[in-house]
N, C-alpha and C. Protein backbone atom coordinates (compact mmCIF):
# COMPACT_ATOMS: atom_id res chain seq x y z
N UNK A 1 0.85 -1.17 0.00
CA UNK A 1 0.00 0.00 0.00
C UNK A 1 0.90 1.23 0.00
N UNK A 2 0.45 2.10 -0.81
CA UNK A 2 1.13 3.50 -0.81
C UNK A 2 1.35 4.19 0.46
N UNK A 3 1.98 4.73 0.59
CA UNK A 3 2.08 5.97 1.91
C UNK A 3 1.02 6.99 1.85
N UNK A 4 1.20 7.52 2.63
CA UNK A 4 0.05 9.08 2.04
C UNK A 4 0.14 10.10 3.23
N UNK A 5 0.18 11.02 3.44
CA UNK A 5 -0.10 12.30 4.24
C UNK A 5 -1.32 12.44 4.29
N UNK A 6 -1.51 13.01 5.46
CA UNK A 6 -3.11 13.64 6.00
C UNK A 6 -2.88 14.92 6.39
N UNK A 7 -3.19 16.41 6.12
CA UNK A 7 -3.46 17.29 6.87
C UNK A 7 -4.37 17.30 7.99
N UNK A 8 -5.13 16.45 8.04
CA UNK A 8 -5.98 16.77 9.11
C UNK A 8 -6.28 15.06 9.80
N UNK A 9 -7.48 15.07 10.91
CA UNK A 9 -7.41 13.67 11.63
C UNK A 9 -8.69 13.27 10.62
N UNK A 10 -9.59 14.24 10.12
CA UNK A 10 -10.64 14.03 9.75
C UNK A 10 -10.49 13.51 8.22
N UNK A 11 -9.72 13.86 7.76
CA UNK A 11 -8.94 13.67 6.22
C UNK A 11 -8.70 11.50 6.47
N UNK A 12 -7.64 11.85 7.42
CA UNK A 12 -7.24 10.15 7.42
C UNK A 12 -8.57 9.43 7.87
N UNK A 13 -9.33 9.91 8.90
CA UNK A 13 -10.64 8.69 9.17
C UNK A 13 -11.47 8.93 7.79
N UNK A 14 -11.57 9.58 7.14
CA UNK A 14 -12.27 9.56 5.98
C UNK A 14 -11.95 8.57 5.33
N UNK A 15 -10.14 8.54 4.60
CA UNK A 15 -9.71 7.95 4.17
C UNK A 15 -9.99 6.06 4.34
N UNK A 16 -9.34 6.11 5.74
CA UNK A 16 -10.00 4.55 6.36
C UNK A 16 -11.23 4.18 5.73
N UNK A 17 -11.91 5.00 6.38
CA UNK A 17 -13.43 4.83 5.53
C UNK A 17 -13.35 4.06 4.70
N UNK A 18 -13.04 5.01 3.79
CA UNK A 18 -13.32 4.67 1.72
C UNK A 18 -13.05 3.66 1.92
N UNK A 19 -11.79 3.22 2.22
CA UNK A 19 -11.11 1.67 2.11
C UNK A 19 -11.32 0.85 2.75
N UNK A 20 -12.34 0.94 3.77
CA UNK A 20 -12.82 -0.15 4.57
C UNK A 20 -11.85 -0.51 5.78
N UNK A 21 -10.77 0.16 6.01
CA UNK A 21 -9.69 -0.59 7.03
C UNK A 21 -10.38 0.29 8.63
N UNK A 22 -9.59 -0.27 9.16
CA UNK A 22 -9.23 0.41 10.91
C UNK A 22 -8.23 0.12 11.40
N UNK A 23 -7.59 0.82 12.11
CA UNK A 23 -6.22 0.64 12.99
C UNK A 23 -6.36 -0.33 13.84
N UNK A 24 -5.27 -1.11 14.23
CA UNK A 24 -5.85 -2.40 14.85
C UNK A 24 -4.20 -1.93 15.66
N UNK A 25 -4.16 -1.89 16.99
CA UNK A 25 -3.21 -1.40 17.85
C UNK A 25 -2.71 -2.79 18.62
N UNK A 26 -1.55 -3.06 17.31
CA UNK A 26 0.04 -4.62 17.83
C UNK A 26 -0.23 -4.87 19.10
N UNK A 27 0.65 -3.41 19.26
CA UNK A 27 1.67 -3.48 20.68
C UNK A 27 1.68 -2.35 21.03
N UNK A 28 2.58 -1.51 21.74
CA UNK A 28 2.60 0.29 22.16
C UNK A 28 3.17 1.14 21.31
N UNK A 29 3.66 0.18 20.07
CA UNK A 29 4.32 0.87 19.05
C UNK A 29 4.06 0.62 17.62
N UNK A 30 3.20 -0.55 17.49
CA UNK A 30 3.12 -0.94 15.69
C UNK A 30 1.16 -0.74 15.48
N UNK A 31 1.54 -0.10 14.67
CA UNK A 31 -0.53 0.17 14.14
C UNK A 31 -0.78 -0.83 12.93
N UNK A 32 -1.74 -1.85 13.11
CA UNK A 32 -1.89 -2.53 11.51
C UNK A 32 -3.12 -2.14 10.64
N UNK A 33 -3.15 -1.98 9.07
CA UNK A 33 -4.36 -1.48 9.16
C UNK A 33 -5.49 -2.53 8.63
N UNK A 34 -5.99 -2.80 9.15
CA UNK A 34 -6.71 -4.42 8.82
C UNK A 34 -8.52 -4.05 8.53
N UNK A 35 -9.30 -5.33 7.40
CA UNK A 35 -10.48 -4.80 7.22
C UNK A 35 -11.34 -4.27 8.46
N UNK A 36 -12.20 -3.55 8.12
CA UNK A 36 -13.33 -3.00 9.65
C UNK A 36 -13.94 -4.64 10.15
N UNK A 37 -14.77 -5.17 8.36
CA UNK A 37 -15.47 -6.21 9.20
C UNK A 37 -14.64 -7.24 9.34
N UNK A 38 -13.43 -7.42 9.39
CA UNK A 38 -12.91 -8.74 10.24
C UNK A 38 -12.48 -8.05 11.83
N UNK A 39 -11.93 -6.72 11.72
CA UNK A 39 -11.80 -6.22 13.26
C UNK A 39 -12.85 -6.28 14.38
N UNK A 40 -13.86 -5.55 13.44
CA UNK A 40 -14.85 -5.76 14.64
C UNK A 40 -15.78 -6.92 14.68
N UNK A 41 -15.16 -8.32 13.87
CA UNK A 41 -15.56 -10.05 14.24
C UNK A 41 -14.65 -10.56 14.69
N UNK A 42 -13.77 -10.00 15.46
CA UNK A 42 -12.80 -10.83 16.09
C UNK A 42 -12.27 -10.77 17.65
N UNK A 43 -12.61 -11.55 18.48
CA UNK A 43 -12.23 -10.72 19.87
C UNK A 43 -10.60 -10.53 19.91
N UNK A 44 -11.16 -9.83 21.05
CA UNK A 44 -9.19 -8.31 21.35
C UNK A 44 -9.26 -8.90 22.79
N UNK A 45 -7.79 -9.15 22.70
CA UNK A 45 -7.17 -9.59 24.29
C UNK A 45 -5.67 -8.61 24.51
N UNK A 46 -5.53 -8.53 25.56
CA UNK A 46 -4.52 -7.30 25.65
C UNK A 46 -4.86 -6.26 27.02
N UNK A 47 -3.82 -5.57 27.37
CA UNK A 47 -4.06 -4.87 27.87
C UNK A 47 -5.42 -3.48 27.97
N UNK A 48 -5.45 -3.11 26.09
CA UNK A 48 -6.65 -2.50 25.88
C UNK A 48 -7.92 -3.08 26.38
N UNK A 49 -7.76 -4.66 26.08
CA UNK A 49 -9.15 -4.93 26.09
C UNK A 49 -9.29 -5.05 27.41
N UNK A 50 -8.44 -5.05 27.89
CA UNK A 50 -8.24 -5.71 29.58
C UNK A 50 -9.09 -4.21 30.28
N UNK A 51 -8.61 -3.16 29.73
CA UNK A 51 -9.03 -1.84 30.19
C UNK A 51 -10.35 -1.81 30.03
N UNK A 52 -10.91 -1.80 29.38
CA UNK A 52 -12.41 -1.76 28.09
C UNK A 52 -13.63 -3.34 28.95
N UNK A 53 -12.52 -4.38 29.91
CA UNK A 53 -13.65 -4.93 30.40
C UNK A 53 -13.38 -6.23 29.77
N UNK A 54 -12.56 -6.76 29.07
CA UNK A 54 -12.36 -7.80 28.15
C UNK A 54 -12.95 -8.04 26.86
N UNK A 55 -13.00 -9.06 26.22
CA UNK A 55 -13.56 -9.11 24.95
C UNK A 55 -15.13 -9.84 25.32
C-alpha cells in the first residue's frame, strides 16, 4: 500500500473509511491497518481490552 499524508485527523478517518480498514493497535508501538469487518468479528485480548472490560 502507498504511503500518504493527511493534513488533518478528519482527512485520514475519511480515508479509512473509503477503504474499509481500521487501525488495529500490535503493541505500544506498531498500528496494523486491517479490514473494519474482520476487526470488529474478532475478539481483542490485551491490555486495551483488559481496560475496556475484556472481549
Amino acid at each position: 500500500m502507498k504511503v500518504k499524508a493527511f493534513r488533518t485527523k478528519t482527512e485520514a478517518k475519511d480515508w479509512l473509511k473509503e477503504k474499509g480498514l481500521t487501525p488495529h493497535h500490535l503493541d505500544d508501538v506498531t498500528i496494523q491497518l486491517v479490514p473494519t469487518d474482520l476487526h470488529g468479528n474478532v475478539p481483542h485480548i490485551g491490555s486495551a481490552s483488559d481496560l475496556r472490560g475484556g472481549y
